[in-house]
C-alpha atoms as a PDB file:
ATOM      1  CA  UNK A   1      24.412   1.977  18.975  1.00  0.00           C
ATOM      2  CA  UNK A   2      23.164   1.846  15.540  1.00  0.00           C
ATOM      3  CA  UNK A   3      21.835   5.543  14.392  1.00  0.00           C
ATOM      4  CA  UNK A   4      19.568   5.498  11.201  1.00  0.00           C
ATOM      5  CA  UNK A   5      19.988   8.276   8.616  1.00  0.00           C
ATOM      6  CA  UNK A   6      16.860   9.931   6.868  1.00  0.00           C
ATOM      7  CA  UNK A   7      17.546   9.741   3.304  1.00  0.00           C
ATOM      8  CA  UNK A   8      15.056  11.644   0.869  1.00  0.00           C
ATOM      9  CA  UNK A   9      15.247  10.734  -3.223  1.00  0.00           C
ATOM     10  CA  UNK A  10      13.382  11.992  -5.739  1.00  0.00           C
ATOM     11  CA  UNK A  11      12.281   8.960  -8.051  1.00  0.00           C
ATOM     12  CA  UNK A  12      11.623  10.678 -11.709  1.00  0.00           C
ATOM     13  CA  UNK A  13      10.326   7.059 -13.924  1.00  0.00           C
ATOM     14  CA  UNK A  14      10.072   8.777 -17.439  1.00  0.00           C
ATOM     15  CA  UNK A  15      12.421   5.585 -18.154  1.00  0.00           C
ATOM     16  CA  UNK A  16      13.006   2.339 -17.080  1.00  0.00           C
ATOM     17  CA  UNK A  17      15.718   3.629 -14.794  1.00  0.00           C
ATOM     18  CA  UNK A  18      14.735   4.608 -11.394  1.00  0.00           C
ATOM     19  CA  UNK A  19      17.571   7.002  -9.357  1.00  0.00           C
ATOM     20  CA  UNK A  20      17.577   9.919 -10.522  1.00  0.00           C
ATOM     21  CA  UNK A  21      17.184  13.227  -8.393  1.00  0.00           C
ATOM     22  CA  UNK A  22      15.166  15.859  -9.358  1.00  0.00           C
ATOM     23  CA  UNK A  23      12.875  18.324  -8.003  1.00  0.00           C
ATOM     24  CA  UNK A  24       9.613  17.183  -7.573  1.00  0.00           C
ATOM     25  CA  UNK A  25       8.091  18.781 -10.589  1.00  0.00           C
ATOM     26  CA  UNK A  26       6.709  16.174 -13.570  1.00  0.00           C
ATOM     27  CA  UNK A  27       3.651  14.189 -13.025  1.00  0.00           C
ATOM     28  CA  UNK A  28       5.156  10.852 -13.067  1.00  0.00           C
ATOM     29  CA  UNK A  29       7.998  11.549 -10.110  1.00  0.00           C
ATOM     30  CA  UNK A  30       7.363  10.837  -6.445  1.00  0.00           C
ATOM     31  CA  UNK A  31       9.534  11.325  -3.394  1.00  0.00           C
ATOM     32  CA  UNK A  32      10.698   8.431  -1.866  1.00  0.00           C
ATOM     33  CA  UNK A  33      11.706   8.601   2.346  1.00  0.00           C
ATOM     34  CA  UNK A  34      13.423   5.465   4.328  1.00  0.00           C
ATOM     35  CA  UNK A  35      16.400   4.997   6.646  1.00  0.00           C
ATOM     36  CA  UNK A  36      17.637   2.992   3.404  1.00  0.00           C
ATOM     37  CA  UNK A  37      17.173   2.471   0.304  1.00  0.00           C
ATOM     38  CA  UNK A  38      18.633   0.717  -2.599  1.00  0.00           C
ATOM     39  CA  UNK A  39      18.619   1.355  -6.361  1.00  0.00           C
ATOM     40  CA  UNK A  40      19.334  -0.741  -9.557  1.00  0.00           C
ATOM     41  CA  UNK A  41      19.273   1.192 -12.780  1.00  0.00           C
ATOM     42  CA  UNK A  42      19.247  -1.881 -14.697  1.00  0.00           C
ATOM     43  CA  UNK A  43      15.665  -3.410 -13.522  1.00  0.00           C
ATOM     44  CA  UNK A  44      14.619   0.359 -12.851  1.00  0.00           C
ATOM     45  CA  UNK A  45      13.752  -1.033  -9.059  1.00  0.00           C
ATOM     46  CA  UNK A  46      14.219   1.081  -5.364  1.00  0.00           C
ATOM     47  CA  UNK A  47      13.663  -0.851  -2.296  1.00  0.00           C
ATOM     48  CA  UNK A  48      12.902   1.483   0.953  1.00  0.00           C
ATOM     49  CA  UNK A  49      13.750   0.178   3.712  1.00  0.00           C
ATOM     50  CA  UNK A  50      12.119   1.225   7.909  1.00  0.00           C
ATOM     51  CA  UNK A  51       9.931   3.783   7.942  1.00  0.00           C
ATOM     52  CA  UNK A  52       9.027   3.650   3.884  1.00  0.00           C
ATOM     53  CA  UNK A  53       7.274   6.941   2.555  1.00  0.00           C
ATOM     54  CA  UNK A  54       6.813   7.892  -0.916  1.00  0.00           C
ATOM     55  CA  UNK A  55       4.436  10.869  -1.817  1.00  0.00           C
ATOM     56  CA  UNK A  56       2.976  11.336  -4.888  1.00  0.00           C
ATOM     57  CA  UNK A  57       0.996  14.149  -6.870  1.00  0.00           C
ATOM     58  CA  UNK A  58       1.018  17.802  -5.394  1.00  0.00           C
ATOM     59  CA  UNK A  59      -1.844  19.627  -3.652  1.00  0.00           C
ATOM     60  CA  UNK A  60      -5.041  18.446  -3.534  1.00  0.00           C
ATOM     61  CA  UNK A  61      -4.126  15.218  -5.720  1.00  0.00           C
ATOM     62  CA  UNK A  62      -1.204  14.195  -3.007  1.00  0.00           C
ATOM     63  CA  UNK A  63      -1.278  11.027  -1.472  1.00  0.00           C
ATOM     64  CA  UNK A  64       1.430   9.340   0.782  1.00  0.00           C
ATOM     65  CA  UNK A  65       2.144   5.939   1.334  1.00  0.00           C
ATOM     66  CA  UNK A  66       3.680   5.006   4.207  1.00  0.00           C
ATOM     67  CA  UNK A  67       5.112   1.443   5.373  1.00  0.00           C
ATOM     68  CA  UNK A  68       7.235  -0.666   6.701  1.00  0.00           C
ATOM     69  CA  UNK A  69       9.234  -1.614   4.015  1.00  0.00           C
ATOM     70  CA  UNK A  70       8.368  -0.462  -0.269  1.00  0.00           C
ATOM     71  CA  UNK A  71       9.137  -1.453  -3.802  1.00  0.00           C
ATOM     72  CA  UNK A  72       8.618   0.992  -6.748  1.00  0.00           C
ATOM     73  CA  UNK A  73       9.848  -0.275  -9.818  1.00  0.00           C
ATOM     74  CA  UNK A  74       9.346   1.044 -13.725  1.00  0.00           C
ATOM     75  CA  UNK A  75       6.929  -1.099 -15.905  1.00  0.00           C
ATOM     76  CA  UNK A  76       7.170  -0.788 -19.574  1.00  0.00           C
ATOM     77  CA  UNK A  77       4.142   0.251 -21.716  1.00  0.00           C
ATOM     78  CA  UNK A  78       4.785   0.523 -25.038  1.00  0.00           C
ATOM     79  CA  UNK A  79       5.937   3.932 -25.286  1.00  0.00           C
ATOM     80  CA  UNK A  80       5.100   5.400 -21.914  1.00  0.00           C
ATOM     81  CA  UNK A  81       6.721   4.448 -18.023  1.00  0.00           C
ATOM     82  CA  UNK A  82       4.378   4.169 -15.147  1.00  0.00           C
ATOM     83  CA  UNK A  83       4.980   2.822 -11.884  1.00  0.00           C
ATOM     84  CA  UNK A  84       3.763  -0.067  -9.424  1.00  0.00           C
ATOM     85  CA  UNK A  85       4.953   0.567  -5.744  1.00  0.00           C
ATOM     86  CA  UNK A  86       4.777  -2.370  -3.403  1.00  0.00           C
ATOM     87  CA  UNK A  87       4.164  -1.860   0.495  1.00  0.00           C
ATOM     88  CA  UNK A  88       4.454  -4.304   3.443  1.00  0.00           C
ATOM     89  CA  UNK A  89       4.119  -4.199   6.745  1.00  0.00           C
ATOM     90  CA  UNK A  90       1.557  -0.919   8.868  1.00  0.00           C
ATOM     91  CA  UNK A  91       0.677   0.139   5.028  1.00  0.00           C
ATOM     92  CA  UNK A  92      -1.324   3.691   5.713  1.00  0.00           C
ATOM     93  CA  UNK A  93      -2.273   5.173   2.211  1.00  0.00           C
ATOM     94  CA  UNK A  94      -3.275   9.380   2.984  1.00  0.00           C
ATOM     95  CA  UNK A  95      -5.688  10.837  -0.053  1.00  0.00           C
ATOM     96  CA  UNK A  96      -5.837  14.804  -0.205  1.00  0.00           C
ATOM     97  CA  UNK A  97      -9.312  16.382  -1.553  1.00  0.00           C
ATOM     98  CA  UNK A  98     -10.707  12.785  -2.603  1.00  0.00           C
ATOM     99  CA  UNK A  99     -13.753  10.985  -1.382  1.00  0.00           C
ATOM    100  CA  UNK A 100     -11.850   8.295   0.230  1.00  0.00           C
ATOM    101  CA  UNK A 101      -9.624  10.080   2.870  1.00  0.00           C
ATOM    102  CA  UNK A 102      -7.338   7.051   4.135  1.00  0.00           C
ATOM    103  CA  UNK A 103      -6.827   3.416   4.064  1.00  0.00           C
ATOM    104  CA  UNK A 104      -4.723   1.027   6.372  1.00  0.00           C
ATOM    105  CA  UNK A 105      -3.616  -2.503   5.725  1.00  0.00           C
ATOM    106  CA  UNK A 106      -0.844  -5.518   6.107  1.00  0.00           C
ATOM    107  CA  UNK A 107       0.333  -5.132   2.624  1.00  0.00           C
ATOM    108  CA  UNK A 108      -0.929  -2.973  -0.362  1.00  0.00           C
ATOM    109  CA  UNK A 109      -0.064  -2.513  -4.162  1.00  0.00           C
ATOM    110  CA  UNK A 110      -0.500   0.610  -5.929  1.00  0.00           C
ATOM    111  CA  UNK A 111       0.494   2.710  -9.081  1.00  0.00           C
ATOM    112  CA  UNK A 112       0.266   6.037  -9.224  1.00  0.00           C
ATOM    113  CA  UNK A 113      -0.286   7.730 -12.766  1.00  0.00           C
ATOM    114  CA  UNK A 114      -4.120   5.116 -12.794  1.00  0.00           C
ATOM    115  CA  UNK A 115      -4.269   5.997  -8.987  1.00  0.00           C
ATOM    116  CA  UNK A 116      -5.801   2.021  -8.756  1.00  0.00           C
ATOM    117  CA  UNK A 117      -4.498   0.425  -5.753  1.00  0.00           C
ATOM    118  CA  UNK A 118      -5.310  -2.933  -4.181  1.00  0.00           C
ATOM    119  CA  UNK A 119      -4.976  -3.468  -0.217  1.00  0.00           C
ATOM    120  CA  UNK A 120      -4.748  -6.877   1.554  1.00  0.00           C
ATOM    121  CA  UNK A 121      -5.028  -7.755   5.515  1.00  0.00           C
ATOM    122  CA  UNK A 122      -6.914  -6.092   8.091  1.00  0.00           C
ATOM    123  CA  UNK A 123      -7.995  -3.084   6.001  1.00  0.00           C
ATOM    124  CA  UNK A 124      -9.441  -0.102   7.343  1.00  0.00           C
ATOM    125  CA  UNK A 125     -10.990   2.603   4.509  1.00  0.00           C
ATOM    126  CA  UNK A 126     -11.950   6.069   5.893  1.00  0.00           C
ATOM    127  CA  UNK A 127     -14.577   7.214   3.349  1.00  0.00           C
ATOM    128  CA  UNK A 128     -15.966  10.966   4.633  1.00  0.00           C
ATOM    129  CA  UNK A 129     -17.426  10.276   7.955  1.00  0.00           C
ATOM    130  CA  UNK A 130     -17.660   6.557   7.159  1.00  0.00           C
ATOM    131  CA  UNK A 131     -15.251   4.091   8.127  1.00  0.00           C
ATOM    132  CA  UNK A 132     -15.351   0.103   6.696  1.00  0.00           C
ATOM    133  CA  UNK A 133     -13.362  -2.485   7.829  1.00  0.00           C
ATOM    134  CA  UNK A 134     -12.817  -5.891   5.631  1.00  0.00           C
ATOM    135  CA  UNK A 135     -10.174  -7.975   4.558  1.00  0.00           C
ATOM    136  CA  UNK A 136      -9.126  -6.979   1.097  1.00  0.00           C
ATOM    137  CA  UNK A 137      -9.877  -3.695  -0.998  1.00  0.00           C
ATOM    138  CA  UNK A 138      -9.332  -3.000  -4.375  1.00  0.00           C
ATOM    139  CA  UNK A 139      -9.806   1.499  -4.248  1.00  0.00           C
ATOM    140  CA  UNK A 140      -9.858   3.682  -7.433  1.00  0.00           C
ATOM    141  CA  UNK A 141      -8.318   6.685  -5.819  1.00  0.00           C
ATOM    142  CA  UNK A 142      -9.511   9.053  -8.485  1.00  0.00           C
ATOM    143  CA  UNK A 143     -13.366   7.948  -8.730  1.00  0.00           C
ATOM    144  CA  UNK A 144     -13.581   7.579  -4.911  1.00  0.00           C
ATOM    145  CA  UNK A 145     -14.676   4.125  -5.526  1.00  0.00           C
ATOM    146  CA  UNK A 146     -13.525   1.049  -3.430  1.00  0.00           C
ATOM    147  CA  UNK A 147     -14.563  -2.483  -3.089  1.00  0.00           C
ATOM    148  CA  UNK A 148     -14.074  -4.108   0.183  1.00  0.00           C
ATOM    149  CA  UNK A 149     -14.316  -7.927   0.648  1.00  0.00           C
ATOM    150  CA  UNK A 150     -14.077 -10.157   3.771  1.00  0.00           C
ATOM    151  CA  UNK A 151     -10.757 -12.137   4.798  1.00  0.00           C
ATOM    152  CA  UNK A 152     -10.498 -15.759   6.105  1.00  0.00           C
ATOM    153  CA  UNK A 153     -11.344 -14.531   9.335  1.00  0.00           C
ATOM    154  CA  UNK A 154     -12.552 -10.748   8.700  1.00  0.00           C
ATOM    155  CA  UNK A 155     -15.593 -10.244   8.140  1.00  0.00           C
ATOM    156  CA  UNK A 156     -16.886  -6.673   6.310  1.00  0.00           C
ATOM    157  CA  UNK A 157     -18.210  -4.581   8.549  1.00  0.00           C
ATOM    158  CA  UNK A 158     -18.472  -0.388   8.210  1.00  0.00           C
ATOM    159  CA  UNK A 159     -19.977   2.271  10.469  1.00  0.00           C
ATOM    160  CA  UNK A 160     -22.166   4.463   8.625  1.00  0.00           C
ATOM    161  CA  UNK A 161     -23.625   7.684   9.099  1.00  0.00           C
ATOM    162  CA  UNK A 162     -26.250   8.312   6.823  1.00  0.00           C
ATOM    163  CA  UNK A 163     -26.911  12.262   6.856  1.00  0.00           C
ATOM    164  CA  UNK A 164     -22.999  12.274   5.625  1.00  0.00           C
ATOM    165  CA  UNK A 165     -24.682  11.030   2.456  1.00  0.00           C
ATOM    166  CA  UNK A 166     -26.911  13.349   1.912  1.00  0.00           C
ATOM    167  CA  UNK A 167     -24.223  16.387   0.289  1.00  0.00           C
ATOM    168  CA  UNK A 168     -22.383  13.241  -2.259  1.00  0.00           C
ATOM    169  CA  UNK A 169     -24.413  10.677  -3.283  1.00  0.00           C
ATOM    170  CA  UNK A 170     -22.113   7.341  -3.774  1.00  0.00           C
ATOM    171  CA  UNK A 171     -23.763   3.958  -4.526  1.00  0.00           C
ATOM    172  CA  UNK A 172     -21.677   1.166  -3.627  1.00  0.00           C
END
């Protein structure tokens, strides 16, 4: 019998290395959560392996990723490091205090100091009381704003309550 081991590392990008561990204290660091995961300092690069969770920001800007299997890797911009984390498989993305409370999909990109992400297969955005289904979504976490678009064989759809509108006006 195979037993899986919970390992927790704190991913600090203010370089284009990736393992360090650190507390959780500087804007651009995240915790990363999987029964594996594997580093290379050279291409700054962690793969998380089963049960994937990396949470990023602190109070009321938190949001966690969760997945099947992730990628977060360093990408070089001129002077600065941000970060592009790649999930696969039962993606659920979890906003604190933002308009758009949660959004599930096959397979999702996202990077967390622009707080842009892009979702792609049977996604699911929970938006107050509203919830829209569609095939692709490309979500600025920080405005609130998404855009959902049908998939070969998904059409858009949302159910929508319109006295939740009435406190936040949001055009779409």
């Amino acid at each position: 019998m195979i037993r899986s081991i919970n390992i927790v590392l704190t991913l600090v990008m203010a370089s284009s290395t990736c393992c360090h561990t650190s507390p959780l204290q500087e804007s651009s660091a995240y915790e990363m959560t999987a029964d594996e995961i594997d580093c290379n300092q050279e291409t700054g690069k962690c793969i998380a392996k089963n049960n994937a969770r990396i949470i990023t920001g602190k109070g009321d800007q938190a949001k966690t990723l969760t997945a099947q299997a992730m990628t977060a890797k360093a990408k070089e911009q001129g002077i600065t490091t941000s970060q592009m984390i790649g999930a696969e498989g039962d993606v659920f993305l979890e906003a604190q205090g933002g308009k758009i409370q949660s959004i599930r999909s096959d397979s999702a990109s996202y990077e967390p100091d622009s707080q842009k992400a892009k979702f792609d297969g049977n996604v699911q955005v929970r938006f107050g009381s509203h919830v829209f289904k569609g095939g692709h979504a490309i979500a600025e976490l920080k405005q609130g704003d998404f855009v959902l678009k049908r998939g070969s064989q998904i059409p858009v759809t949302g159910l929508i309550y319109p006295d939740a509108f009435s406190e936040n006006r949001h055009r779409r």
